[in-house]
PDB file of N, CA and C in Angstrom:
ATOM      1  N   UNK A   1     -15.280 -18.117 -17.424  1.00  0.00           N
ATOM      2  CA  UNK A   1     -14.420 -18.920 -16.585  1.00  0.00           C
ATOM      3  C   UNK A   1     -13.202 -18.085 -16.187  1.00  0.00           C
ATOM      4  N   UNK A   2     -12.662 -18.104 -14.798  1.00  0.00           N
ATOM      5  CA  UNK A   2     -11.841 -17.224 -14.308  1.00  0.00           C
ATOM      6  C   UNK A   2     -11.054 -17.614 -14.516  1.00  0.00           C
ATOM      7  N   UNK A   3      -9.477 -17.779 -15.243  1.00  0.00           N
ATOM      8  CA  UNK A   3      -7.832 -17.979 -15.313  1.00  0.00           C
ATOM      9  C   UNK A   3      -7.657 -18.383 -13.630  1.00  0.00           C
ATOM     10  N   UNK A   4      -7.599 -19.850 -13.712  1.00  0.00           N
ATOM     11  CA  UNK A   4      -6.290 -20.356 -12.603  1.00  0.00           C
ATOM     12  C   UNK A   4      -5.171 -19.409 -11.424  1.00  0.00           C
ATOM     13  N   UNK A   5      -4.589 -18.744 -12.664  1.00  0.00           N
ATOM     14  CA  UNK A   5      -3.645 -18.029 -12.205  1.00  0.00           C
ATOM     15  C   UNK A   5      -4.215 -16.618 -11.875  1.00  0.00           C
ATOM     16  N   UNK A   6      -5.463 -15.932 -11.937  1.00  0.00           N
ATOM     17  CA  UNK A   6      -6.404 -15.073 -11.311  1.00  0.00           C
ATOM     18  C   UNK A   6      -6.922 -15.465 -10.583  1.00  0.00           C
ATOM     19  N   UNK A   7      -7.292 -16.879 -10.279  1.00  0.00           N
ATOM     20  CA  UNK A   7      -8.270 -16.834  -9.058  1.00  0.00           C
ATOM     21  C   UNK A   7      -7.684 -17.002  -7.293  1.00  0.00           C
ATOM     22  N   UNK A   8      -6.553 -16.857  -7.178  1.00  0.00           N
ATOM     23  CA  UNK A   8      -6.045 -17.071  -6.023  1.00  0.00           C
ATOM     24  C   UNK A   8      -6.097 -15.335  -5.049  1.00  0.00           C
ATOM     25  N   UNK A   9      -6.433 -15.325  -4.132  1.00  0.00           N
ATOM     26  CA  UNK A   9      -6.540 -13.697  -3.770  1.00  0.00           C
ATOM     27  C   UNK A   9      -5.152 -13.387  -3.227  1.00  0.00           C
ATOM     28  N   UNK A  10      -4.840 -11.765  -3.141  1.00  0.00           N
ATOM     29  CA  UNK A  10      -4.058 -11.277  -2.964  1.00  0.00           C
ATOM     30  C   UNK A  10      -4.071 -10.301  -1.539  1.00  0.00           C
ATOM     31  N   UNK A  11      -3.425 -10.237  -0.732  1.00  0.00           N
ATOM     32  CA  UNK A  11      -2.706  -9.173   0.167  1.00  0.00           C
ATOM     33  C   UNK A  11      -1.812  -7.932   0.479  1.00  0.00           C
ATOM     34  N   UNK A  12      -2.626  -7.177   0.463  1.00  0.00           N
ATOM     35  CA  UNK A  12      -1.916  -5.999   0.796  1.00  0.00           C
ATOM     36  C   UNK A  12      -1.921  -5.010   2.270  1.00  0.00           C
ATOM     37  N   UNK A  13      -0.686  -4.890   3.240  1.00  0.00           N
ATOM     38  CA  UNK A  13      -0.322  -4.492   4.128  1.00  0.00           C
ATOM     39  C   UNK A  13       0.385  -3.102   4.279  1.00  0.00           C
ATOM     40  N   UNK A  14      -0.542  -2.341   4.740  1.00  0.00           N
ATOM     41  CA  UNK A  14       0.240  -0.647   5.064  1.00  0.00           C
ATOM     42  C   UNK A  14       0.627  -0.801   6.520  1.00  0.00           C
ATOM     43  N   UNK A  15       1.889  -0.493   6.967  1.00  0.00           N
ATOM     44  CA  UNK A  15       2.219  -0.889   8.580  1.00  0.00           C
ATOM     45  C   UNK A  15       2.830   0.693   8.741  1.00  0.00           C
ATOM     46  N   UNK A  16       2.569   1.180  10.039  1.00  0.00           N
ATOM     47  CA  UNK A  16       2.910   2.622  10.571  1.00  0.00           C
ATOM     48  C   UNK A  16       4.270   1.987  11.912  1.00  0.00           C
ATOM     49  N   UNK A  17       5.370   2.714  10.746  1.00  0.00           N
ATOM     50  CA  UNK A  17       6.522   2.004  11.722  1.00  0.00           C
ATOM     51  C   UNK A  17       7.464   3.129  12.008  1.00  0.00           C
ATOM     52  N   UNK A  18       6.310   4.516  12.174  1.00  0.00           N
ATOM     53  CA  UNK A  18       7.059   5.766  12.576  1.00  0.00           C
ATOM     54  C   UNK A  18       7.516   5.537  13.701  1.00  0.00           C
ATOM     55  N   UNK A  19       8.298   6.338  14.393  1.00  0.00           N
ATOM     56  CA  UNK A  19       8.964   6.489  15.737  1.00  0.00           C
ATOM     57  C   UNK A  19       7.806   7.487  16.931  1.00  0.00           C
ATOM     58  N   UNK A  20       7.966   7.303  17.992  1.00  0.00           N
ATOM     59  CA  UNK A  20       7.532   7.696  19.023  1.00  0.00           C
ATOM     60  C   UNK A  20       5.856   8.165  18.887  1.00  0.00           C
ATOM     61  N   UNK A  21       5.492   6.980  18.592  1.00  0.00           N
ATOM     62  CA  UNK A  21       3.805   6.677  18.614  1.00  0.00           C
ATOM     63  C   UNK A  21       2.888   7.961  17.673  1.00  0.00           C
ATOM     64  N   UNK A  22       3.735   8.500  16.534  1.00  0.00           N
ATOM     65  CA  UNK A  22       3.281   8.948  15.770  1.00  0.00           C
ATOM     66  C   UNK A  22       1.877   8.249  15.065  1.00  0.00           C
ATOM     67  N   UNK A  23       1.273   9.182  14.747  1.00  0.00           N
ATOM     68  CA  UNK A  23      -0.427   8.521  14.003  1.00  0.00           C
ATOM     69  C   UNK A  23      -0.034   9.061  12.856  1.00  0.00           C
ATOM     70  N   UNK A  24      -0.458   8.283  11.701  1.00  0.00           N
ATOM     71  CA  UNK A  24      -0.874   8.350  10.531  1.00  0.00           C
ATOM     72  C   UNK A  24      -2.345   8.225  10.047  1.00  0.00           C
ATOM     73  N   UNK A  25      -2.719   9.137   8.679  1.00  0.00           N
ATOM     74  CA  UNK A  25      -4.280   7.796   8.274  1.00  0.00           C
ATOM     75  C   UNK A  25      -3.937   7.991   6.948  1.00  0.00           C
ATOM     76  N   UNK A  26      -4.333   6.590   6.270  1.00  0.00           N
ATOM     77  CA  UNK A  26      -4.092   5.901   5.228  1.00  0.00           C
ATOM     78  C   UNK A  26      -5.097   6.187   4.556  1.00  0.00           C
ATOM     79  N   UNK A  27      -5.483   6.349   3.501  1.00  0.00           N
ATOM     80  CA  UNK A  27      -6.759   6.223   2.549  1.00  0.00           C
ATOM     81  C   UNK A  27      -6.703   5.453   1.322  1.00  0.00           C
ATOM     82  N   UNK A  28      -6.862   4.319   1.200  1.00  0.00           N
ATOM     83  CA  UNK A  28      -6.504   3.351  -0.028  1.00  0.00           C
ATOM     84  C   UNK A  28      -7.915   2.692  -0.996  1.00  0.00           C
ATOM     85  N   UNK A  29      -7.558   3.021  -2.611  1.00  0.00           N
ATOM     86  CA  UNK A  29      -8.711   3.022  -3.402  1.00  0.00           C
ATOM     87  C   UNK A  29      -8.345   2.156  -4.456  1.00  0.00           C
ATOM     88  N   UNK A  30      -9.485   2.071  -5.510  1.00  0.00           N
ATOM     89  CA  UNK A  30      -8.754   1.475  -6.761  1.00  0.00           C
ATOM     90  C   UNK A  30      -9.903   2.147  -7.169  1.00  0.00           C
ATOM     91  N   UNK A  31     -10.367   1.551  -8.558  1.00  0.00           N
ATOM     92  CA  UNK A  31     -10.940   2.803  -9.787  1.00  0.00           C
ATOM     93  C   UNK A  31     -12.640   2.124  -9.515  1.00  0.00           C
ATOM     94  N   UNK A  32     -12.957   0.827  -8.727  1.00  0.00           N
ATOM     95  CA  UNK A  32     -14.102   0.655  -8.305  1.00  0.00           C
ATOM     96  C   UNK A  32     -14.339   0.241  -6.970  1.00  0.00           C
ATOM     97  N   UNK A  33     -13.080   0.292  -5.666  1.00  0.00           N
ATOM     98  CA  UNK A  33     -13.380   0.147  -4.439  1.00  0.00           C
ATOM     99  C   UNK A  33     -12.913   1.283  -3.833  1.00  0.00           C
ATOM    100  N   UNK A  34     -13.363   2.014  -2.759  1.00  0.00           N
ATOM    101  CA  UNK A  34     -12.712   2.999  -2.301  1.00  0.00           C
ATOM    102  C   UNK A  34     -12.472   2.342  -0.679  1.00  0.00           C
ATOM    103  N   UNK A  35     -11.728   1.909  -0.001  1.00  0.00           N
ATOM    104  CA  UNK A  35     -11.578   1.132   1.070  1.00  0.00           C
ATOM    105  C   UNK A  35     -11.933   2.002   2.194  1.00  0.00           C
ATOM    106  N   UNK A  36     -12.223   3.488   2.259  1.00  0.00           N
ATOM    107  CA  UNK A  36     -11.883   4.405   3.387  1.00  0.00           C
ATOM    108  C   UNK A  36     -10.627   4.484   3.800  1.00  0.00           C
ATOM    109  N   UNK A  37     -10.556   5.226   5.027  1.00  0.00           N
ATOM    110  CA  UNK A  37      -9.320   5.874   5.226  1.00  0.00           C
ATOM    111  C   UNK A  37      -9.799   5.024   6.707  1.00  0.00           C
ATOM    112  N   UNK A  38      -8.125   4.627   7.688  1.00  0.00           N
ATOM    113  CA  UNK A  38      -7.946   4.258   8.807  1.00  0.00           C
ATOM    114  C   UNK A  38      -7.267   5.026   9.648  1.00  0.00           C
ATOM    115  N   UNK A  39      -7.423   5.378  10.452  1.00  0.00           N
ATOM    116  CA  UNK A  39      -5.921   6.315  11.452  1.00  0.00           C
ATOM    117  C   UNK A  39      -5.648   5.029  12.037  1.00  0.00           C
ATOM    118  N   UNK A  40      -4.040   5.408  12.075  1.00  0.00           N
ATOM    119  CA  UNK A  40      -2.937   4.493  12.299  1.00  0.00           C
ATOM    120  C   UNK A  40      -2.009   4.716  13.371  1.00  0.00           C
ATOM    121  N   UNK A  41      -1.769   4.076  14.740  1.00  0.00           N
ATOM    122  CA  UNK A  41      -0.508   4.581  15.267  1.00  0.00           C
ATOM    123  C   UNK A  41      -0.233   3.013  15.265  1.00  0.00           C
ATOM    124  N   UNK A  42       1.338   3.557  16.111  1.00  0.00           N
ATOM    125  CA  UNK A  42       2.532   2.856  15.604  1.00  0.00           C
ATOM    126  C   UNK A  42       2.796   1.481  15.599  1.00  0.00           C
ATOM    127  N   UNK A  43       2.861   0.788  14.713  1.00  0.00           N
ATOM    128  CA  UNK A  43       2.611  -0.631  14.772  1.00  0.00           C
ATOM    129  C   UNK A  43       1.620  -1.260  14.309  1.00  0.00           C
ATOM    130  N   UNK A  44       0.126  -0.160  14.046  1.00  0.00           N
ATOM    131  CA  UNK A  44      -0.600  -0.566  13.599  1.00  0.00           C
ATOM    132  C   UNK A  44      -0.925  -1.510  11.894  1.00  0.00           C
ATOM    133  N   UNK A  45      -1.346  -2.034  11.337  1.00  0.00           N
ATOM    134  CA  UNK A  45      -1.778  -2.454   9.736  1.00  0.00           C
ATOM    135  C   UNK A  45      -2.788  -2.243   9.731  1.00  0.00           C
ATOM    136  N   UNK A  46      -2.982  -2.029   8.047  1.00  0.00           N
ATOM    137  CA  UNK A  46      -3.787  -1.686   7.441  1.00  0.00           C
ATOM    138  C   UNK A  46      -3.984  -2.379   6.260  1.00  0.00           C
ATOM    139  N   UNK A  47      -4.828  -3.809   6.385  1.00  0.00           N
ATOM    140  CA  UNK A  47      -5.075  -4.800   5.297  1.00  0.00           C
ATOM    141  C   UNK A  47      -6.101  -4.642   4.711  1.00  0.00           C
ATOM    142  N   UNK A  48      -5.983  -5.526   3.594  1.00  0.00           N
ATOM    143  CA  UNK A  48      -7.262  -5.898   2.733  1.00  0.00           C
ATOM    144  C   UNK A  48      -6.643  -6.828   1.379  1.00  0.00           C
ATOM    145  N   UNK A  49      -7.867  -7.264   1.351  1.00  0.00           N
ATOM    146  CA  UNK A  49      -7.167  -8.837   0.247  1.00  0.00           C
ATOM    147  C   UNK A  49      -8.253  -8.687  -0.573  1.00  0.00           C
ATOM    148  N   UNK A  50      -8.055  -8.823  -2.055  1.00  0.00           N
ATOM    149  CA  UNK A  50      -8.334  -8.672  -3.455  1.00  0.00           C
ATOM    150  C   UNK A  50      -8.359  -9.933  -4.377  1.00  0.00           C
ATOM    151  N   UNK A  51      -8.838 -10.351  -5.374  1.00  0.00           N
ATOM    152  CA  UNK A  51      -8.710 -10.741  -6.366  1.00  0.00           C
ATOM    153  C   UNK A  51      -8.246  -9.806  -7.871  1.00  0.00           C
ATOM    154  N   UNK A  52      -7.501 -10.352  -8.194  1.00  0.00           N
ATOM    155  CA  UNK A  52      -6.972  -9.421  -9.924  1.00  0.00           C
ATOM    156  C   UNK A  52      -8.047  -9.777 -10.558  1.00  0.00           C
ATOM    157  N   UNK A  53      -8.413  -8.845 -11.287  1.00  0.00           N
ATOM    158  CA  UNK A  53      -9.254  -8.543 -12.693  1.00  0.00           C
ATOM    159  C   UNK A  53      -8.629  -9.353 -13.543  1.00  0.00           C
ATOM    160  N   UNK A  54      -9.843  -9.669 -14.391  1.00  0.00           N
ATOM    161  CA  UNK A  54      -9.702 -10.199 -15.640  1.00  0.00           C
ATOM    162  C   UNK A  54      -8.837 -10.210 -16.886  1.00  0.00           C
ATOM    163  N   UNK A  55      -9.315  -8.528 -16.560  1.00  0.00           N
ATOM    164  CA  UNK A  55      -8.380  -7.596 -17.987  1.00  0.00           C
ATOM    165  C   UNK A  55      -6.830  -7.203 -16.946  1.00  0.00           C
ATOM    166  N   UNK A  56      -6.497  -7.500 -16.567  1.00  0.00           N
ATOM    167  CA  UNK A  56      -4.810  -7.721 -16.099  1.00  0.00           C
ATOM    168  C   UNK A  56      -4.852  -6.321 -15.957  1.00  0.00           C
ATOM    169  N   UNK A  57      -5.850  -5.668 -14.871  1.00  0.00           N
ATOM    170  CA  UNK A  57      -5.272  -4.052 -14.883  1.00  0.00           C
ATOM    171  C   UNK A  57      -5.662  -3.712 -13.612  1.00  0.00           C
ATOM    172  N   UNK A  58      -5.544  -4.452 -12.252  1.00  0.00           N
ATOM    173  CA  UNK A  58      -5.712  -4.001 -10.971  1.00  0.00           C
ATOM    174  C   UNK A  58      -4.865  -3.169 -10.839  1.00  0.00           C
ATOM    175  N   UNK A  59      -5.389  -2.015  -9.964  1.00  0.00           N
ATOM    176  CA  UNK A  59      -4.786  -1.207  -9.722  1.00  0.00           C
ATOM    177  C   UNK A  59      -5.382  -0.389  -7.993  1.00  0.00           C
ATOM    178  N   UNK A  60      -4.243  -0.420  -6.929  1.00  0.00           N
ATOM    179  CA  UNK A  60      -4.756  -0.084  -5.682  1.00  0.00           C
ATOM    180  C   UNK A  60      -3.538   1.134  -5.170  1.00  0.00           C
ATOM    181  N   UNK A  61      -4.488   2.382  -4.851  1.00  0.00           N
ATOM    182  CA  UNK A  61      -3.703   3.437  -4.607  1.00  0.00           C
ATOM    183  C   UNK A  61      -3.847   3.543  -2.828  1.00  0.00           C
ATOM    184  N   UNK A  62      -2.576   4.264  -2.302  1.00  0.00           N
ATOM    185  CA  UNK A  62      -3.142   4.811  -0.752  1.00  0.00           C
ATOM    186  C   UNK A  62      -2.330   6.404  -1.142  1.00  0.00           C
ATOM    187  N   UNK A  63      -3.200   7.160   0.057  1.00  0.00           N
ATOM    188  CA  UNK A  63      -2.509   8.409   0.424  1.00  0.00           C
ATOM    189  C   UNK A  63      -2.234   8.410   2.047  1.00  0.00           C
ATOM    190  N   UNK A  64      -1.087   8.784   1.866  1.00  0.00           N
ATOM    191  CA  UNK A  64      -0.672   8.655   3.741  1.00  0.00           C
ATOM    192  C   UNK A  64      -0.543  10.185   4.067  1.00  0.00           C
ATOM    193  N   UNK A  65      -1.229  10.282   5.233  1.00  0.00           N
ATOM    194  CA  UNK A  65      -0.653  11.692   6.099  1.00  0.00           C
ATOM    195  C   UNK A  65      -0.397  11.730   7.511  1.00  0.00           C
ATOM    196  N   UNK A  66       0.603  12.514   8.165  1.00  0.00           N
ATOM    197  CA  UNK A  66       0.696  12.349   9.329  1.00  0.00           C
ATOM    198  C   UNK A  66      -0.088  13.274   9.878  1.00  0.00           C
ATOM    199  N   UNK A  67      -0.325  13.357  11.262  1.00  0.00           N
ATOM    200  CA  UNK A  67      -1.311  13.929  12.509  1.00  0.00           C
ATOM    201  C   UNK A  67      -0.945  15.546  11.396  1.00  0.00           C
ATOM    202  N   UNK A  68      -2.356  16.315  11.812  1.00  0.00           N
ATOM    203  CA  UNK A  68      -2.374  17.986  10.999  1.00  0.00           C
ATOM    204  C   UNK A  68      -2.090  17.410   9.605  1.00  0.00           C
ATOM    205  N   UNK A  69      -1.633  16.383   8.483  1.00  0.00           N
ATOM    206  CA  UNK A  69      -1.360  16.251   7.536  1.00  0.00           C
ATOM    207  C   UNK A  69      -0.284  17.227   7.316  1.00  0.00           C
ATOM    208  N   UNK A  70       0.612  17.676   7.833  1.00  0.00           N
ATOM    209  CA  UNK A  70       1.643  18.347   7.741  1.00  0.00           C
ATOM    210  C   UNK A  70       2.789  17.720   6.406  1.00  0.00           C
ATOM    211  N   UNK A  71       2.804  16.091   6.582  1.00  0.00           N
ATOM    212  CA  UNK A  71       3.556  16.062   5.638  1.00  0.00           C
ATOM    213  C   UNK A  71       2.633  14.720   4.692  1.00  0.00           C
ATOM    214  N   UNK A  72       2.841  14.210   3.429  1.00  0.00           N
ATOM    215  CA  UNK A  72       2.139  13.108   3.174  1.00  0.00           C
ATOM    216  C   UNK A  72       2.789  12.278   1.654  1.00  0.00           C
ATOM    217  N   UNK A  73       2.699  10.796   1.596  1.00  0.00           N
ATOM    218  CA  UNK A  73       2.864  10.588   0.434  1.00  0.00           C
ATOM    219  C   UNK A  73       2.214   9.332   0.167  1.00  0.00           C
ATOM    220  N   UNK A  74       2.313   9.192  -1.082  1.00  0.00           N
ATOM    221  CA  UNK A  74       1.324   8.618  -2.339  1.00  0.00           C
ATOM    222  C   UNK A  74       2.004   7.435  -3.297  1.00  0.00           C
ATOM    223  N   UNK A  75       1.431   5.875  -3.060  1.00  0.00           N
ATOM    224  CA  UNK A  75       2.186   5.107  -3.927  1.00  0.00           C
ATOM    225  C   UNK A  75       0.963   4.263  -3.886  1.00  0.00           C
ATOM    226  N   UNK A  76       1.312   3.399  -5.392  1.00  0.00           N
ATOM    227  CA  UNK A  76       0.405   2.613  -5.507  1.00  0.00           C
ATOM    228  C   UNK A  76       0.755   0.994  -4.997  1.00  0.00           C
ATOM    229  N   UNK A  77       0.238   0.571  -4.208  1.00  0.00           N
ATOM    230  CA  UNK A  77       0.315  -0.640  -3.474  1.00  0.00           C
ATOM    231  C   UNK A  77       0.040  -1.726  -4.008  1.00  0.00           C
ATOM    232  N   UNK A  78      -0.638  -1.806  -5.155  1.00  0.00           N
ATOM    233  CA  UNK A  78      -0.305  -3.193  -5.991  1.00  0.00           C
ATOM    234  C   UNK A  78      -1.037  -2.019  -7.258  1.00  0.00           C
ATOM    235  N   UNK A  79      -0.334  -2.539  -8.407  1.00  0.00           N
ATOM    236  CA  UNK A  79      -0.108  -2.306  -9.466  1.00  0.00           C
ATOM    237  C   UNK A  79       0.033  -3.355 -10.889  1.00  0.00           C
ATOM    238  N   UNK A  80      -0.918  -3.675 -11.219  1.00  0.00           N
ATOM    239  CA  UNK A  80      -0.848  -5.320 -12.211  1.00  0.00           C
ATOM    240  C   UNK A  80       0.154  -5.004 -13.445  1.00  0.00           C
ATOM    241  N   UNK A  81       0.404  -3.521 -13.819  1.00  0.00           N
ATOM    242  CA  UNK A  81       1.196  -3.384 -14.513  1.00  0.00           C
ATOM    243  C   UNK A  81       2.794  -3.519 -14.600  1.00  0.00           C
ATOM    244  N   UNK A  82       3.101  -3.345 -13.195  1.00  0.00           N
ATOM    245  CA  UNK A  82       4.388  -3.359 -12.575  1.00  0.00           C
ATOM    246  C   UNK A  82       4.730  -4.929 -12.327  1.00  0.00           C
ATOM    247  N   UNK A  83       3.649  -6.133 -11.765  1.00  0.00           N
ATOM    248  CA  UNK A  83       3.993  -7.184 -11.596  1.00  0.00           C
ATOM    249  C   UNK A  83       4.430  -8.185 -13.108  1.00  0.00           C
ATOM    250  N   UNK A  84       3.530  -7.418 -14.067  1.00  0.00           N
ATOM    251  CA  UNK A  84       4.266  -7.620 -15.510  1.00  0.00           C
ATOM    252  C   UNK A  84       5.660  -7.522 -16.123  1.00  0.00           C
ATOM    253  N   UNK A  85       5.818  -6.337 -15.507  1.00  0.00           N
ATOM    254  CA  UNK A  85       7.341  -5.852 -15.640  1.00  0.00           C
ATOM    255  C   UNK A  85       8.201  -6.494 -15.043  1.00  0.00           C
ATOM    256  N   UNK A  86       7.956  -7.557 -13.772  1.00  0.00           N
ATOM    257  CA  UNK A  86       9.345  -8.400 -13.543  1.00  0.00           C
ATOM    258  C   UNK A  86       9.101  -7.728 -11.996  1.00  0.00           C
ATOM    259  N   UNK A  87       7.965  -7.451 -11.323  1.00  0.00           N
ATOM    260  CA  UNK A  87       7.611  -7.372  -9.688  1.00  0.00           C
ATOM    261  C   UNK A  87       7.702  -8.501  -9.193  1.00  0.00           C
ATOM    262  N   UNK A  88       7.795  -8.698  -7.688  1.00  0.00           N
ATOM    263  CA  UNK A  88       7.887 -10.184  -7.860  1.00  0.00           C
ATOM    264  C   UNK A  88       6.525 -10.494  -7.531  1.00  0.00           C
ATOM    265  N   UNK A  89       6.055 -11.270  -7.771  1.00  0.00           N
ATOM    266  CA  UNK A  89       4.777 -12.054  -7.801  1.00  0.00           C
ATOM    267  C   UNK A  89       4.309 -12.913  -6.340  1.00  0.00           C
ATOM    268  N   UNK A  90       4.510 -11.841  -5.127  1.00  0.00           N
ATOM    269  CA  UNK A  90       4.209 -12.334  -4.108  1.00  0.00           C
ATOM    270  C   UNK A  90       2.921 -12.442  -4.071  1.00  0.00           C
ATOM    271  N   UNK A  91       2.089 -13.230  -3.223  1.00  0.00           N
ATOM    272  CA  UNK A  91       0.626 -13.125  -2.799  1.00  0.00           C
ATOM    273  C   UNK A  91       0.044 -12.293  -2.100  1.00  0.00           C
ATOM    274  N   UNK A  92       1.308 -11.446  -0.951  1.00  0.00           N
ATOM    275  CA  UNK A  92       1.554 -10.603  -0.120  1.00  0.00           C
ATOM    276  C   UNK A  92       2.069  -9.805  -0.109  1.00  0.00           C
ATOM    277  N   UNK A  93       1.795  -8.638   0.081  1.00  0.00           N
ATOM    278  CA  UNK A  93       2.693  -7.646  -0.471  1.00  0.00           C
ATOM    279  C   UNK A  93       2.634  -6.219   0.810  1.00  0.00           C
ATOM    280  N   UNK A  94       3.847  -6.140   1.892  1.00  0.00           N
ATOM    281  CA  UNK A  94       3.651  -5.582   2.905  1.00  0.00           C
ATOM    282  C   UNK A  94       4.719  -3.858   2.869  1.00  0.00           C
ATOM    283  N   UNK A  95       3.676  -2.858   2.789  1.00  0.00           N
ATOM    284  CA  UNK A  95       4.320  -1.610   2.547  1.00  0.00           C
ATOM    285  C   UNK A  95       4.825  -1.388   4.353  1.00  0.00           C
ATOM    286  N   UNK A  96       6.111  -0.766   4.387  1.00  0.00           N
ATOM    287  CA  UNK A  96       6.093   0.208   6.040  1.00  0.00           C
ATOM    288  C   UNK A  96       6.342   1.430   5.825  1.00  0.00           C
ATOM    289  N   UNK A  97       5.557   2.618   6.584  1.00  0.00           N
ATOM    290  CA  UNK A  97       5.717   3.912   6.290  1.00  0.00           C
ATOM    291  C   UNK A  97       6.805   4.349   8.023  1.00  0.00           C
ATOM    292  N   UNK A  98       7.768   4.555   7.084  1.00  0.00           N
ATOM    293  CA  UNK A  98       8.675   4.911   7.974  1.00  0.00           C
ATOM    294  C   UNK A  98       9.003   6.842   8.241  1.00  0.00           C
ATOM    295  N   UNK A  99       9.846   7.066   9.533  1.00  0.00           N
ATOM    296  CA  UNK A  99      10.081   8.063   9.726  1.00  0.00           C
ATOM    297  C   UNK A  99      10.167   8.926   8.292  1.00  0.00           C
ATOM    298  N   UNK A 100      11.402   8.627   7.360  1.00  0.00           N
ATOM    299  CA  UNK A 100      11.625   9.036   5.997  1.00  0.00           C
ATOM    300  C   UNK A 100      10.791   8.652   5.185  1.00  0.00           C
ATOM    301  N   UNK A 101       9.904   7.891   5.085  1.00  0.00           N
ATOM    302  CA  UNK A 101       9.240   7.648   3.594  1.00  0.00           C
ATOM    303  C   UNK A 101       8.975   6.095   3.721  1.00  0.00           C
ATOM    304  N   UNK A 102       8.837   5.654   2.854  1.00  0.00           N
ATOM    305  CA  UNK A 102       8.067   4.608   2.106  1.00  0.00           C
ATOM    306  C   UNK A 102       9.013   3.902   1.659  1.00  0.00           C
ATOM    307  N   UNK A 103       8.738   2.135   2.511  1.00  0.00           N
ATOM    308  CA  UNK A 103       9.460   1.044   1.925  1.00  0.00           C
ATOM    309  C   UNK A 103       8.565   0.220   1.785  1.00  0.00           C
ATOM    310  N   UNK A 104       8.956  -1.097   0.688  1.00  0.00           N
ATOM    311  CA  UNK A 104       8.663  -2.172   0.576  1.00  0.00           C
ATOM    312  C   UNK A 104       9.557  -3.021   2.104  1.00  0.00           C
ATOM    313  N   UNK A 105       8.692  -3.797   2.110  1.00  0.00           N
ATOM    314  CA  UNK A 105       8.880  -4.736   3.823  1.00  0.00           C
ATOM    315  C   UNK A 105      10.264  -5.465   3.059  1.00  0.00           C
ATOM    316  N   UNK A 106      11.500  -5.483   4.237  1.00  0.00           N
ATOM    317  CA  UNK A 106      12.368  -6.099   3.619  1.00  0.00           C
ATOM    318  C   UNK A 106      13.140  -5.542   3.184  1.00  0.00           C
ATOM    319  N   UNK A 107      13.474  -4.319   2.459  1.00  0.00           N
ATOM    320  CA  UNK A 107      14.264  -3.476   1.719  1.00  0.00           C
ATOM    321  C   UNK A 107      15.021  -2.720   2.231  1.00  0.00           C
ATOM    322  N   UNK A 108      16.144  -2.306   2.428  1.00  0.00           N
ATOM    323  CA  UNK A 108      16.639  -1.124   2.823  1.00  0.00           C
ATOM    324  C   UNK A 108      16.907   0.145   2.271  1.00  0.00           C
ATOM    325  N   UNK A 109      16.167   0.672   1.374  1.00  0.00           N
ATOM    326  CA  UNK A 109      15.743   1.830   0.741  1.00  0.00           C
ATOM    327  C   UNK A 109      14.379   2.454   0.697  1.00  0.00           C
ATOM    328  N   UNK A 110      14.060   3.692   0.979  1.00  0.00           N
ATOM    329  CA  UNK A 110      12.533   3.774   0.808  1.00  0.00           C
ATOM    330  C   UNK A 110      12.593   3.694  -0.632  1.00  0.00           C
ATOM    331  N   UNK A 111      11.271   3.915  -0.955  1.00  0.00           N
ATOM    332  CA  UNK A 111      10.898   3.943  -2.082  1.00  0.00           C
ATOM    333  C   UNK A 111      10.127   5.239  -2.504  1.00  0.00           C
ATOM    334  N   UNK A 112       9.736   6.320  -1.847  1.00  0.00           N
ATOM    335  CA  UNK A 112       9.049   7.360  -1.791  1.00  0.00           C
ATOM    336  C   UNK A 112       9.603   7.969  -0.665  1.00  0.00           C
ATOM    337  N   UNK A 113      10.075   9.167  -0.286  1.00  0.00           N
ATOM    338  CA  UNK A 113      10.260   9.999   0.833  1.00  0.00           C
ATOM    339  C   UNK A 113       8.619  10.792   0.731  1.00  0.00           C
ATOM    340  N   UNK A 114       8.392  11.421   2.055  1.00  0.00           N
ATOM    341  CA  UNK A 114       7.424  12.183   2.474  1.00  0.00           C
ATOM    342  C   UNK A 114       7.554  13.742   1.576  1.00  0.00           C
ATOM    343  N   UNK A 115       6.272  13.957   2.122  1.00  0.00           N
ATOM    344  CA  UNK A 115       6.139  15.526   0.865  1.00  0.00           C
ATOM    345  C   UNK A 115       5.930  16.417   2.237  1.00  0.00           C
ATOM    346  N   UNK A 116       6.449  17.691   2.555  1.00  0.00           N
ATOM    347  CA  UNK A 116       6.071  18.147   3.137  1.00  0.00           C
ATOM    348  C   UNK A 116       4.483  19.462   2.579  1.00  0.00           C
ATOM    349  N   UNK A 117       4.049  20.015   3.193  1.00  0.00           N
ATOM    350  CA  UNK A 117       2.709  20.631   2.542  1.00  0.00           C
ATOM    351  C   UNK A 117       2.899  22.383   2.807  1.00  0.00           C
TER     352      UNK A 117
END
């Protein structure tokens, strides 16, 4: 029997909110789905909706790179360990990859700057 509080599905949103119609492609996995990779220009999302595991250990990674992969970075987009820790417990959960790096939707700080290669 599935926990109540597991069975409701979850959302996750990668949005390309670079400047001047820059492309990105996303590649987002976990340890038994590998979603593929999308190329992204500007404005575009990049969804997919989940159910949490049983054993309280979802875990969903992306890698972002821009056009030539010149520069790229790496965060995990839902994390069951982190929502333990006092994440907030949205249903939705919308990343934007900006000029500088990586925010949570809403925030005014990235959360990851870009790597150059």
């Amino acid at each position: 029997m599935v926990s109540t509080s597991m069975a409701y599905r979850l959302q996750v949103n990668v949005s390309n909110q670079l400047s001047r119609g820059r492309k990105i492609t996303v590649r987002c996995e976990s340890k038994d789905d590998d979603l593929g990779s999308r190329r992204l220009v500007n404005g575009d999302v990049y969804s997919w909706s989940f159910s949490r595991n049983i054993f309280g250990t979802t875990l969903f990674w992306c890698d972002v790179a821009t056009a030539r992969s010149k520069k790229h970075l790496s965060f995990n987009a839902y994390d069951e360990s982190q929502r333990k820790k006092g994440m907030p417990k949205l249903h939705e959960l919308t990343w934007e990859i900006k000029d500088d790096g990586l925010y949570f939707a809403g925030f005014p700080i990235p959360i990851a700057p870009w790597v150059s290669q």
